[in-house]
N, C-alpha and C. Protein backbone atom coordinates (compact mmCIF):
# COMPACT_ATOMS: atom_id res chain seq x y z
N UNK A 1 124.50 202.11 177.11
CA UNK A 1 124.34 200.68 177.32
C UNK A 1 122.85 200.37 177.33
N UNK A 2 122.67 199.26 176.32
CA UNK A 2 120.92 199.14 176.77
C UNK A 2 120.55 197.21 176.78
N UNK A 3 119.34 197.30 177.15
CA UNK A 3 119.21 196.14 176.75
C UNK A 3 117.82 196.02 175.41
N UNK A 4 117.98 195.01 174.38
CA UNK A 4 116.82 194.65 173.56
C UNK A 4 116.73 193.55 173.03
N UNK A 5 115.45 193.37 172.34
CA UNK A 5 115.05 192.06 171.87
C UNK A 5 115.74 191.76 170.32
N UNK A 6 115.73 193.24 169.38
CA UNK A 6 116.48 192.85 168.14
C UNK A 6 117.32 194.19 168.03
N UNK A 7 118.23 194.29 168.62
CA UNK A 7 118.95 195.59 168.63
C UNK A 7 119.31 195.71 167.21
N UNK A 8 119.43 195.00 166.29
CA UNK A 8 119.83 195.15 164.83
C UNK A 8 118.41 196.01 163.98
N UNK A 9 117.55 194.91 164.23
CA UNK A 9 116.41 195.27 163.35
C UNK A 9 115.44 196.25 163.78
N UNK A 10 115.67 196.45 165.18
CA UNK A 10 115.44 197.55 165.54
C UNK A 10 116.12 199.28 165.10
N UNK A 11 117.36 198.93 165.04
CA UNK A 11 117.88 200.53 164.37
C UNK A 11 118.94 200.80 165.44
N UNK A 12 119.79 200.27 166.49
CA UNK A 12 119.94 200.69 167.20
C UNK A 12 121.60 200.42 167.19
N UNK A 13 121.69 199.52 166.88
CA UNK A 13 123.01 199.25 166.16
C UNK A 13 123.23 198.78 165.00
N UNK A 14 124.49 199.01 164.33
CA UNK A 14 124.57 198.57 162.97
C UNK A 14 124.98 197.11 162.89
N UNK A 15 125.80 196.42 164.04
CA UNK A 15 125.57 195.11 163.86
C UNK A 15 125.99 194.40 165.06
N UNK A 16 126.05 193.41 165.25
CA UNK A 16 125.66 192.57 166.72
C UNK A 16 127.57 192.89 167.23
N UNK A 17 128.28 192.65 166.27
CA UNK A 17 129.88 192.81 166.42
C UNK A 17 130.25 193.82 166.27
N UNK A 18 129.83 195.00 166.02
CA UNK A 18 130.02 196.16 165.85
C UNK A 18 129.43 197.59 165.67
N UNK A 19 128.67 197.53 166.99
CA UNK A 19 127.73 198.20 166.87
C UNK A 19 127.68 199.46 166.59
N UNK A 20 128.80 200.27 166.33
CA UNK A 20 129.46 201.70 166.08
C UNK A 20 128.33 202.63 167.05
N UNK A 21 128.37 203.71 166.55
CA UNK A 21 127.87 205.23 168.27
C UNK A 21 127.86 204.86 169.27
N UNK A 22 126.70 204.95 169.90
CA UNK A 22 126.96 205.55 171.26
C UNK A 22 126.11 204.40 171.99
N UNK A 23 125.83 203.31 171.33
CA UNK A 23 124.86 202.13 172.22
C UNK A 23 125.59 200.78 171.83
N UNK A 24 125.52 200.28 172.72
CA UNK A 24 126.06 198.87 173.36
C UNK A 24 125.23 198.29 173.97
N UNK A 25 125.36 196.95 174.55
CA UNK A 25 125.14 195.73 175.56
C UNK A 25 124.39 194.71 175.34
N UNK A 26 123.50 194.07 176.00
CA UNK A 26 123.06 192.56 175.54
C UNK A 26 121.40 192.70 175.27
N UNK A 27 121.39 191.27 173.98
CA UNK A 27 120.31 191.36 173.92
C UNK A 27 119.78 189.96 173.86
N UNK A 28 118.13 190.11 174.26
CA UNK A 28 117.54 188.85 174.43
C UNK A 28 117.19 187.83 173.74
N UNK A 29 117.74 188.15 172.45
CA UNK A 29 117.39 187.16 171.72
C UNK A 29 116.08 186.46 171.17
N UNK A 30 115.17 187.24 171.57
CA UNK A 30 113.90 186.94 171.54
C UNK A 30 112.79 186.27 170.67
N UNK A 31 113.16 186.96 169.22
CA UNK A 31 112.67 186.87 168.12
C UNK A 31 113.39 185.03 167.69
N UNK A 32 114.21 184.95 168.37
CA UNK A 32 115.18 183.49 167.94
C UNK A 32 114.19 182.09 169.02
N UNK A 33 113.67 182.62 169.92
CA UNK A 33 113.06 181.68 170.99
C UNK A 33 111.78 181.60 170.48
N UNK A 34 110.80 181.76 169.29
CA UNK A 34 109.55 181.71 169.01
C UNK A 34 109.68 180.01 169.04
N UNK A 35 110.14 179.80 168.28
CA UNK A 35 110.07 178.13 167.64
C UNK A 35 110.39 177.05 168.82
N UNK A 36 111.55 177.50 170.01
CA UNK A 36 111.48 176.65 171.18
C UNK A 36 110.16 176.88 171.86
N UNK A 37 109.66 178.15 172.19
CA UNK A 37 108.59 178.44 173.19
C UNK A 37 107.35 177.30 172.47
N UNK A 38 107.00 177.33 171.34
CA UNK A 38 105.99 176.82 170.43
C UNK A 38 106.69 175.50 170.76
N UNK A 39 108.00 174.71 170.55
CA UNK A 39 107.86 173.07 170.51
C UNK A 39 107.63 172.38 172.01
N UNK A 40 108.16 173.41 173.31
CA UNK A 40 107.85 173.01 174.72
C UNK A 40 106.23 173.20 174.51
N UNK A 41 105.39 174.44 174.35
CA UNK A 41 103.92 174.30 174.56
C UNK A 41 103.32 172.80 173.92
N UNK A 42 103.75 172.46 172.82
CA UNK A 42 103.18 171.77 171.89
C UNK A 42 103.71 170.36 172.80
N UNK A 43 105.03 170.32 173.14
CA UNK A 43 105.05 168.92 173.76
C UNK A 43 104.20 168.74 175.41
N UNK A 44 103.83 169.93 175.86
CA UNK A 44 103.40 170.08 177.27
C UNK A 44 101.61 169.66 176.92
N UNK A 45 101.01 169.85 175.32
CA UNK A 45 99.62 169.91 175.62
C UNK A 45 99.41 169.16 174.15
N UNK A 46 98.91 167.74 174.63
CA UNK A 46 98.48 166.58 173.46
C UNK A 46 97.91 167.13 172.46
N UNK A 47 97.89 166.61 171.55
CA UNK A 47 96.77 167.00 170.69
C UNK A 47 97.13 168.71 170.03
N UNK A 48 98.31 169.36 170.66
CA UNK A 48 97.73 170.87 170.64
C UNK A 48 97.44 171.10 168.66
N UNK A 49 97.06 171.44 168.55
CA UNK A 49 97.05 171.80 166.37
C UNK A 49 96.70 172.92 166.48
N UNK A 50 96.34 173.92 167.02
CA UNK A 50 95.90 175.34 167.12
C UNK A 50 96.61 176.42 168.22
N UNK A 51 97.19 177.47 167.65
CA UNK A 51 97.75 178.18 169.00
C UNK A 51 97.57 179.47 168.63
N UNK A 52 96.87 180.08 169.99
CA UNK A 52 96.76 181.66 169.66
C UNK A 52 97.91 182.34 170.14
N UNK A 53 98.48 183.63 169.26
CA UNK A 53 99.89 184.36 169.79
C UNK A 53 98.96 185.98 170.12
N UNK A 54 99.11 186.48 171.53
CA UNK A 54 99.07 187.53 171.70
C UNK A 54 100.26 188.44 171.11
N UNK A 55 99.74 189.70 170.71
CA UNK A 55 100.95 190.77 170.65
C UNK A 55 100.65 191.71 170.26
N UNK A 56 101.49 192.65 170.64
CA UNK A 56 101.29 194.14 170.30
C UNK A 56 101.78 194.94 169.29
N UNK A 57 100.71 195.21 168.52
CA UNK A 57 101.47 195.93 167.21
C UNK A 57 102.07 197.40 167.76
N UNK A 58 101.76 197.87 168.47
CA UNK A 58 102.59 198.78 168.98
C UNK A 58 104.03 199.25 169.42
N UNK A 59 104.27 197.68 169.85
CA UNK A 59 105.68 197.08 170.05
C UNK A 59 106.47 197.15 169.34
N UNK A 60 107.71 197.64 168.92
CA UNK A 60 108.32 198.12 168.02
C UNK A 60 109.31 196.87 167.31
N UNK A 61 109.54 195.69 167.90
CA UNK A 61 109.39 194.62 167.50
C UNK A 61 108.32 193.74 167.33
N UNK A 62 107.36 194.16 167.45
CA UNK A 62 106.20 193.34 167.87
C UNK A 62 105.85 192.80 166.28
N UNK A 63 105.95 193.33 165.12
CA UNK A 63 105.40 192.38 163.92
C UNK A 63 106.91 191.65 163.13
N UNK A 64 107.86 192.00 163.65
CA UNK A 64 108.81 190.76 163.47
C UNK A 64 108.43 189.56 164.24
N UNK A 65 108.39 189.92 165.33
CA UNK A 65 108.31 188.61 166.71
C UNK A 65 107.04 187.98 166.22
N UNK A 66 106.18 188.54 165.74
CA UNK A 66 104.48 187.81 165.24
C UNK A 66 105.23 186.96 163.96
N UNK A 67 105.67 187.61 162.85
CA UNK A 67 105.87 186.76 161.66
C UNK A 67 106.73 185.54 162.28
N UNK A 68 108.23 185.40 163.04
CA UNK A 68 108.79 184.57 163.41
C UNK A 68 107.77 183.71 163.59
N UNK A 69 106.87 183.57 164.95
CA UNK A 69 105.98 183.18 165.43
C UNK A 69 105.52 181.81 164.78
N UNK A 70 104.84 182.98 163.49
CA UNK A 70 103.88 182.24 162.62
C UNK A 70 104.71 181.32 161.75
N UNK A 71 106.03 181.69 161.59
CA UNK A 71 106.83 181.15 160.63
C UNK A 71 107.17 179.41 161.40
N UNK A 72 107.75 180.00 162.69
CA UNK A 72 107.98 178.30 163.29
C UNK A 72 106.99 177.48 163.79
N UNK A 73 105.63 178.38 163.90
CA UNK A 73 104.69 177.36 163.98
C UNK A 73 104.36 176.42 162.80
N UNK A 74 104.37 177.37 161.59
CA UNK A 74 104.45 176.60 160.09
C UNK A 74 105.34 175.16 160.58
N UNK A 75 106.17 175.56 160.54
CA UNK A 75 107.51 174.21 160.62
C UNK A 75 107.29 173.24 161.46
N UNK A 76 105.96 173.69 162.66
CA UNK A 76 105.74 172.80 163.71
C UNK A 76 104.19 171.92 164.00
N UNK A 77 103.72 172.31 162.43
CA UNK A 77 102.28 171.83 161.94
C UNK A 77 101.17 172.44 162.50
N UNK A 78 101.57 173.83 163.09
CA UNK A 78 100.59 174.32 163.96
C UNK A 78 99.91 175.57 163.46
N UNK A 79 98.21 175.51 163.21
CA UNK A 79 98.14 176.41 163.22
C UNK A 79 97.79 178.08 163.70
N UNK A 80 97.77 178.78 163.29
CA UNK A 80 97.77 179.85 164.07
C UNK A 80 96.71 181.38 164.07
N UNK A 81 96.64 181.62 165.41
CA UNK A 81 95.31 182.70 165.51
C UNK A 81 96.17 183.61 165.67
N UNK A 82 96.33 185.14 165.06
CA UNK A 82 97.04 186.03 166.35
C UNK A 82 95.87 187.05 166.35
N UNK A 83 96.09 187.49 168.07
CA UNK A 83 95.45 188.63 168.38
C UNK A 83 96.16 189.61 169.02
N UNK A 84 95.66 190.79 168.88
CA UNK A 84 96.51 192.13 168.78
C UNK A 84 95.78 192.36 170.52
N UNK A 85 96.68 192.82 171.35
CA UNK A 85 96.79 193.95 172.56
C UNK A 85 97.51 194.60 172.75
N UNK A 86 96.53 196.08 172.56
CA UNK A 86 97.48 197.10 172.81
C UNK A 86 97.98 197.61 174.09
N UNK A 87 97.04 197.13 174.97
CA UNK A 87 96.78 196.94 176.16
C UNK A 87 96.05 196.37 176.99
N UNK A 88 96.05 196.25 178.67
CA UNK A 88 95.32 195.70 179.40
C UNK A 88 93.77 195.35 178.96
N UNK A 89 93.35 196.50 178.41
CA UNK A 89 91.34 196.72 178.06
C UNK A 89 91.23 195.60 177.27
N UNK A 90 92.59 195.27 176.31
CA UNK A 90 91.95 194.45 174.76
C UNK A 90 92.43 192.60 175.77
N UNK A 91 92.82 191.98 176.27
CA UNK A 91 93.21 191.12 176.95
C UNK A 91 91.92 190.13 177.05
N UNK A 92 90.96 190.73 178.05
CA UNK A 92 89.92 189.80 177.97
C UNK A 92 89.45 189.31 176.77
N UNK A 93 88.95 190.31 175.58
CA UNK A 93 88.52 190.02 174.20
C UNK A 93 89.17 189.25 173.62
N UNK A 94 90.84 189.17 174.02
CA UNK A 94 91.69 188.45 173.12
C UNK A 94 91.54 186.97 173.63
N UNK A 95 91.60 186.80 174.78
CA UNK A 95 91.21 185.62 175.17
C UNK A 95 89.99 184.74 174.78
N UNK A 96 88.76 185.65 174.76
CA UNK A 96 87.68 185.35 174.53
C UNK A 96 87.63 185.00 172.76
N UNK A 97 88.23 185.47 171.78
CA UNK A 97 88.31 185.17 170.80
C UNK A 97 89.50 183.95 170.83
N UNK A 98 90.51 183.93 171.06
CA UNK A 98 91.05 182.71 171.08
C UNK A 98 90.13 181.48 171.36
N UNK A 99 89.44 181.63 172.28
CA UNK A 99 88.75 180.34 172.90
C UNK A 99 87.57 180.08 171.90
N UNK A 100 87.27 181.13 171.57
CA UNK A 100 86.54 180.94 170.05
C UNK A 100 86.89 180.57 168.81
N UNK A 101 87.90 180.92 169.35
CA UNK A 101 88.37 180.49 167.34
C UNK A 101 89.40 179.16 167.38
N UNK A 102 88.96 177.96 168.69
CA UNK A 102 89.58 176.65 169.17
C UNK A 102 90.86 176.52 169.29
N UNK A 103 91.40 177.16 169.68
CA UNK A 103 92.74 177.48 170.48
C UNK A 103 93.21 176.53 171.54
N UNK A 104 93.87 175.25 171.51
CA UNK A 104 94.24 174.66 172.53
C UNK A 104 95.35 174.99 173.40
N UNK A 105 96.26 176.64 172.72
CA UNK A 105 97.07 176.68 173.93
C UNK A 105 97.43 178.56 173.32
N UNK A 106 98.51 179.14 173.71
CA UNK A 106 98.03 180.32 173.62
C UNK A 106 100.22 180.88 174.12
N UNK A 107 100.79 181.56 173.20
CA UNK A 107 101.78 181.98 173.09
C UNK A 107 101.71 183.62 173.26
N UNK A 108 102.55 184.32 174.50
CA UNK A 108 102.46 185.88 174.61
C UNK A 108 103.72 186.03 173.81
N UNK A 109 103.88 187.04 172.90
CA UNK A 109 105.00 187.58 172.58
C UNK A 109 105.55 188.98 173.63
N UNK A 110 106.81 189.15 173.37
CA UNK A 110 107.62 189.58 174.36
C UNK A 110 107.21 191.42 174.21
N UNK A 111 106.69 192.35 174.97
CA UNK A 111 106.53 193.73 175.29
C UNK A 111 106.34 194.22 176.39
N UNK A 112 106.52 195.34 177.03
CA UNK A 112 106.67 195.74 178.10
C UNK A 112 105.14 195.93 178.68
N UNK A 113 103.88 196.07 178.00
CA UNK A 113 102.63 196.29 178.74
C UNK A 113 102.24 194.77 179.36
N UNK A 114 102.49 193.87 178.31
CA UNK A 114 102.23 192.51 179.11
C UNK A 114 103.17 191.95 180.33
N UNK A 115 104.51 192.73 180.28
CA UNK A 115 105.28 192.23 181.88
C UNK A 115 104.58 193.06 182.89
N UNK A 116 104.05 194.62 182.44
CA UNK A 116 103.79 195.19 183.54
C UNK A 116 102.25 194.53 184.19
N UNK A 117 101.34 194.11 183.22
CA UNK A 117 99.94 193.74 183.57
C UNK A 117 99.91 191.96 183.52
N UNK A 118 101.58 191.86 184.28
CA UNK A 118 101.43 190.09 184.12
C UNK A 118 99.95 189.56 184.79
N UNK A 119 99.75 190.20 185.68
CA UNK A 119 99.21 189.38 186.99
C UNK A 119 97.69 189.28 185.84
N UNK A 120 97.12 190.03 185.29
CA UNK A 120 95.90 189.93 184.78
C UNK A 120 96.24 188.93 183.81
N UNK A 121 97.56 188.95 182.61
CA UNK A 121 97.11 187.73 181.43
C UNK A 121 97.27 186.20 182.22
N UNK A 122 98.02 186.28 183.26
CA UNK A 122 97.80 185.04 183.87
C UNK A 122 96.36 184.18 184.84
N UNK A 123 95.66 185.38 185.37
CA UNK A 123 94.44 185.68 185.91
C UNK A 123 93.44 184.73 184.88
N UNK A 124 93.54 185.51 183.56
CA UNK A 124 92.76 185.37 182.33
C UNK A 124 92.84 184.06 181.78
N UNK A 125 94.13 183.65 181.69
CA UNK A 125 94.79 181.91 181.34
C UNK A 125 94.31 181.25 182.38
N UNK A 126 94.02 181.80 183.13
CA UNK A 126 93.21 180.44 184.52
C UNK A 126 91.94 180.23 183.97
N UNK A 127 91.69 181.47 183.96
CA UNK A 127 89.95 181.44 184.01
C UNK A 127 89.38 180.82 182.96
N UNK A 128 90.16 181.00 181.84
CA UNK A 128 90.08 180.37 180.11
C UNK A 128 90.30 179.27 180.21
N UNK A 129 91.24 178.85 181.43
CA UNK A 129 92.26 177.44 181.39
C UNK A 129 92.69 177.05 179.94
N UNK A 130 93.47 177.62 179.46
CA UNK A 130 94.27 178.15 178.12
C UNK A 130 95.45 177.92 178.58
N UNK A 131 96.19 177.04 178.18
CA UNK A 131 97.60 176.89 178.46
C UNK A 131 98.58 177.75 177.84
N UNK A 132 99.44 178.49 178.80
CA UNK A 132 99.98 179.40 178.11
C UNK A 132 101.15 179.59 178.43
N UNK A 133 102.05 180.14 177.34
CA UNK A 133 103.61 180.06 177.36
C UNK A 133 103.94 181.35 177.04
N UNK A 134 104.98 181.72 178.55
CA UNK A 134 104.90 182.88 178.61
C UNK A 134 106.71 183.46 178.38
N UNK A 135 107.01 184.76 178.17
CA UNK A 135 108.31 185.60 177.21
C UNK A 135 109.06 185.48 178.37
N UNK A 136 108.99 185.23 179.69
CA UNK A 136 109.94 185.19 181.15
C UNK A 136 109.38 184.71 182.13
N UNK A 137 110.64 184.73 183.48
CA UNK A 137 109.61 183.81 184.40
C UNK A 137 109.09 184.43 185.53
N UNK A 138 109.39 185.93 185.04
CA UNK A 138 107.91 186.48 186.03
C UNK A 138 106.50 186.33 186.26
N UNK A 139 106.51 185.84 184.97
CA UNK A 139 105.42 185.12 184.46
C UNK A 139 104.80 183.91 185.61
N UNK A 140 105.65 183.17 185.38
CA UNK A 140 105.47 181.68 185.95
C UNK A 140 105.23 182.16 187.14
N UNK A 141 106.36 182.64 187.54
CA UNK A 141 106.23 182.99 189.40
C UNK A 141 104.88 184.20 189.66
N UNK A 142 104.24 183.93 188.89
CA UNK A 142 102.94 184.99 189.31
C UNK A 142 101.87 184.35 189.03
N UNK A 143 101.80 182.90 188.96
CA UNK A 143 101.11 181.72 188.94
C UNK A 143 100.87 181.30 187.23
N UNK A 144 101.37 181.88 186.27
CA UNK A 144 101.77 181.25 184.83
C UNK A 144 102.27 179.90 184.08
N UNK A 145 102.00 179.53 183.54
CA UNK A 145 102.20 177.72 183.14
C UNK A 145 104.01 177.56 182.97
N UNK A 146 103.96 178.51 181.56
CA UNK A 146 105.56 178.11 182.08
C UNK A 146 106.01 179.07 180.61
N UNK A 147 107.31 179.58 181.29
CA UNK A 147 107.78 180.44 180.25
C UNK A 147 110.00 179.67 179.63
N UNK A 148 109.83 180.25 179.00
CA UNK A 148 111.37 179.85 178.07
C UNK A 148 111.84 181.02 177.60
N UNK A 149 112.96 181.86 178.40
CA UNK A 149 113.59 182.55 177.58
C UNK A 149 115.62 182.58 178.30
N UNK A 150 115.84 183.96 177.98
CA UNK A 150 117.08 184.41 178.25
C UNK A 150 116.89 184.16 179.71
N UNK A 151 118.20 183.79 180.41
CA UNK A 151 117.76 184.45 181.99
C UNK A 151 118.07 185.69 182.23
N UNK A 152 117.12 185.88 182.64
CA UNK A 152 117.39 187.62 183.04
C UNK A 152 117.96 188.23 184.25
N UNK A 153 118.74 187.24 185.40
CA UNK A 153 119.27 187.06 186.20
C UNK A 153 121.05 187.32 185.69
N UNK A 154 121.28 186.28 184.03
CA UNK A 154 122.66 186.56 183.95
C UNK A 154 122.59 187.88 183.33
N UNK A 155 121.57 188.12 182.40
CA UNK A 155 121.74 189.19 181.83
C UNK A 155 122.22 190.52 182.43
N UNK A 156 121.28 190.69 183.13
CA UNK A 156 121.65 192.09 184.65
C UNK A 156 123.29 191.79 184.93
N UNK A 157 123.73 190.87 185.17
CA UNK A 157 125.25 190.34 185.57
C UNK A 157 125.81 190.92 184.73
N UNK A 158 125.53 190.72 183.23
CA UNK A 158 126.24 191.05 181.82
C UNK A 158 126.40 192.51 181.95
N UNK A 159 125.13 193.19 182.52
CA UNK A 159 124.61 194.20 181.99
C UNK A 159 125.44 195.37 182.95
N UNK A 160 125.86 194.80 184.32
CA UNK A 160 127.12 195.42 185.25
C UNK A 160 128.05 194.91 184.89
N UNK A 161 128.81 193.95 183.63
CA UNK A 161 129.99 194.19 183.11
C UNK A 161 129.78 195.14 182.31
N UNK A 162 129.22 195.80 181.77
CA UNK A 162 129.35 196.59 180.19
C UNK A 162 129.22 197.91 180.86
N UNK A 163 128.83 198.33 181.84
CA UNK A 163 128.74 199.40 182.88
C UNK A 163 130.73 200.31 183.24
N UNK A 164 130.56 198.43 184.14
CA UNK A 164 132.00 198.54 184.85
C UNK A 164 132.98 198.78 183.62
N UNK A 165 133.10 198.24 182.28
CA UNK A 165 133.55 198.76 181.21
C UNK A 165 133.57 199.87 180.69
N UNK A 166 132.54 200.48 180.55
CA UNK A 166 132.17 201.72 179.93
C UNK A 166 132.88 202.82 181.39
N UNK A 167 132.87 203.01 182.40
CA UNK A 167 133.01 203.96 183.17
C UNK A 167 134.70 203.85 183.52
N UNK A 168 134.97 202.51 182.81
CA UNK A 168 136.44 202.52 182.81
C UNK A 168 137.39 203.44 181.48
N UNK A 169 136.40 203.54 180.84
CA UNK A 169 137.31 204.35 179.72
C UNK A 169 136.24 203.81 178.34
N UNK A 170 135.93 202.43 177.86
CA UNK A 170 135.73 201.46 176.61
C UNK A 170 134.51 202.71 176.45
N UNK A 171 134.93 202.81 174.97
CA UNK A 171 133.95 202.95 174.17
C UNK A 171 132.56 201.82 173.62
N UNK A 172 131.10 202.51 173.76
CA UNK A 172 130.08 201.77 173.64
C UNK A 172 130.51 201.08 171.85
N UNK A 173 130.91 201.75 171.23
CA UNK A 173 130.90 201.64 169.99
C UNK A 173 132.40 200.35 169.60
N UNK A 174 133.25 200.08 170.52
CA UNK A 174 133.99 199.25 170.37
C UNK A 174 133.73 197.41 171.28
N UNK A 175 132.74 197.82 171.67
CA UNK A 175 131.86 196.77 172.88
C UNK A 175 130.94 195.93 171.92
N UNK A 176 130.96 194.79 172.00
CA UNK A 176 130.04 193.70 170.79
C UNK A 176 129.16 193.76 171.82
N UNK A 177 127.70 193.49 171.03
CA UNK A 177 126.47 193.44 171.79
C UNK A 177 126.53 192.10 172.23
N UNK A 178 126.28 191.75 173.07
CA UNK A 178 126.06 190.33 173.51
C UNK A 178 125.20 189.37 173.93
N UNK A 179 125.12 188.21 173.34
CA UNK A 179 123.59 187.50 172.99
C UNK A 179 124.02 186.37 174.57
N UNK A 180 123.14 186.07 174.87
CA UNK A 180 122.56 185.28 176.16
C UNK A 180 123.72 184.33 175.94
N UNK A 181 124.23 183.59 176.96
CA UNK A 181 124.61 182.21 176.99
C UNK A 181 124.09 181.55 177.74
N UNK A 182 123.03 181.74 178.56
CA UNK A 182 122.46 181.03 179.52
C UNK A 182 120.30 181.00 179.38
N UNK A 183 119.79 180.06 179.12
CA UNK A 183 118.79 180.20 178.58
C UNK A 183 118.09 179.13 180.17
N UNK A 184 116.72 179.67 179.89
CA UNK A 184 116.27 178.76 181.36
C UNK A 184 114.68 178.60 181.23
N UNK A 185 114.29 177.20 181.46
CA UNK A 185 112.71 176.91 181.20
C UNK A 185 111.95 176.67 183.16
N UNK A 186 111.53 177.70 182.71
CA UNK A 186 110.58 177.42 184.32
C UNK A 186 108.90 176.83 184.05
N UNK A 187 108.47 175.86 184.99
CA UNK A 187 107.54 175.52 184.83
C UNK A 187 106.50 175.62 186.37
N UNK A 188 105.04 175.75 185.93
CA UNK A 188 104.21 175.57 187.66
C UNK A 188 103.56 174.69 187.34
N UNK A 189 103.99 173.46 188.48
CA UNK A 189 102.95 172.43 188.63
C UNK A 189 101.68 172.71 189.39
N UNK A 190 101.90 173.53 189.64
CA UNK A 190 100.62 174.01 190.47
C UNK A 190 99.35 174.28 189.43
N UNK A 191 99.92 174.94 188.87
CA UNK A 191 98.76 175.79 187.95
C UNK A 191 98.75 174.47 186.69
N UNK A 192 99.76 173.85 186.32
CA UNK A 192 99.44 172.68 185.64
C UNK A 192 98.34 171.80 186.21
N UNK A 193 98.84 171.33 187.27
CA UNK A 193 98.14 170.30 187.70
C UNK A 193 96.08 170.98 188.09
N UNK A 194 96.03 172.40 188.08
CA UNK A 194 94.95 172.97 188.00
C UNK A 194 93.85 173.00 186.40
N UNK A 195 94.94 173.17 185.31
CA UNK A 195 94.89 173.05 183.83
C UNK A 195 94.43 171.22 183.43
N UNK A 196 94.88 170.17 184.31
CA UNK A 196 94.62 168.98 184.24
C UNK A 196 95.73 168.42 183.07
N UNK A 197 97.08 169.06 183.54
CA UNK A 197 97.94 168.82 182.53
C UNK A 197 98.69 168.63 183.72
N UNK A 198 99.47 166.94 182.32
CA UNK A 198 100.64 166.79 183.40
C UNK A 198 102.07 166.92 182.46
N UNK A 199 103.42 167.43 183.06
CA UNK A 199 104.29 167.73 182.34
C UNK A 199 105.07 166.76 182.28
N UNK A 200 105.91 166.60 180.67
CA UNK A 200 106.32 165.54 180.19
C UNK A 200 107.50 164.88 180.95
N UNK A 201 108.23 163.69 181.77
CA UNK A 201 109.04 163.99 182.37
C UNK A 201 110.32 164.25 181.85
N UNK A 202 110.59 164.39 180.47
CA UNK A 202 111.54 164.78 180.04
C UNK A 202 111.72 166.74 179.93
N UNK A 203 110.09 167.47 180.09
CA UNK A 203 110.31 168.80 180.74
C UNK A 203 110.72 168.77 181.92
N UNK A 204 110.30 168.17 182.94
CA UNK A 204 110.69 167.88 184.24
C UNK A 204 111.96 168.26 184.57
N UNK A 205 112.70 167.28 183.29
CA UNK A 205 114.15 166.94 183.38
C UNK A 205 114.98 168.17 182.90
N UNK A 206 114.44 168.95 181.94
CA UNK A 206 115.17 169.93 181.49
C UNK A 206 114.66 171.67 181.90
N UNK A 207 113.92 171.33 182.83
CA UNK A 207 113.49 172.64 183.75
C UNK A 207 114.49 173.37 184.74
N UNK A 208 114.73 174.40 184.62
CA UNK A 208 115.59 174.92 184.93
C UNK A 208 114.98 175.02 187.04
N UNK A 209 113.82 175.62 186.86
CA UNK A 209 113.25 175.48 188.01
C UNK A 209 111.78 174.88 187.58
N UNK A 210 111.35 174.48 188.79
CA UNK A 210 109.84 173.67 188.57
C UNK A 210 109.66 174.11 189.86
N UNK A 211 108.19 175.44 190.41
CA UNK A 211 107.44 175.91 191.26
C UNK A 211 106.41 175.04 191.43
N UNK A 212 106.02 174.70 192.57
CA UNK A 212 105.26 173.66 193.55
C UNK A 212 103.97 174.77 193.88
């Protein structure tokens, strides 16, 4: 049982309905949320026409999730910087070149070094005051502007049905992988109202949570 961002295009199953061997369970859908994350930033910050996307080529989705990226920013008149971190060290630079190369707001793509070193890219988005839209809402809740993805609250839920399944007898290979039904936008007015941004009240309205 696992969880991922493109369990297909990754290699890991042969298809979302049928994943045949020995791996199953849900995935985040991730690569599908570029184009929402990009139209909330863009409606949260006037004017935005420029957006830098962090990401890691290391990431084994990481240059699908970049092309998506770039692809729905196309569609959303925006254009686009990306900068590569492989890790924590490259973060500051990346910032520092974003802000150079006129970046009015700034998109993380989804990998495991940026959840573990949240507390610094959010640190960095203050200090830049770079509005930034982040892959979950650990993010947010670690003083981050505001993130849009899967909830990862139902997912875990999902993720002890396919468990309680599997130890009942079900084969991983007869188990459909299963894509989110529950999606959730968190926002901080705090750190907004620090950015000198105010959020639209129609985000307001469709915020799943809004941190004070």
């Amino acid at each position: 049982m696992a969880e991922d961002i493109d369990p297909v295009g990754d290699g890991f199953v042969a298809s979302l309905g049928r994943p045949g061997g020995n791996i199953t369970g849900v995935t985040a859908l991730s690569r599908e949320l570029s184009g929402k994350r990009l139209e909330l930033l863009k409606d949260t910050v006037p004017g935005l026409a420029r957006v830098a996307i962090l990401w890691n080529p290391v990431e084994v989705s990481g240059v699908r999730q970049l092309q998506d990226t770039e692809e729905a920013a196309r569609v959303l008149g925006l254009q686009v910087h990306a900068l590569e971190a492989r890790g924590p060290d490259d973060f500051a630079g990346a910032f520092a070149a974003a802000l150079k190369g006129g970046a009015g707001g700034l998109t993380v793509l989804e990998d495991p070094v940026t959840r573990f070193h949240r507390a610094r890219l959010v640190d960095l988005a203050a200090q830049s005051r770079l509005p930034t839209m982040y892959w979950g809402r650990v993010f947010v809740e670690a003083g981050g502007l505001m993130s849009y993805a899967a909830s990862e609250r139902d997912m875990h839920r999902r993720a002890a049905y396919y468990v309680d399944r599997i130890l009942k007898g079900a084969k991983p290979a007869d188990l459909p992988v299963e894509q989110p039904m529950k999606f959730e936008l968190v926002l901080n007015l705090k750190t907004a109202q620090a950015l000198g941004i105010t959020f639209p009240p129609t985000l307001l309205v469709l915020a799943d949570e809004v941190i004070k």
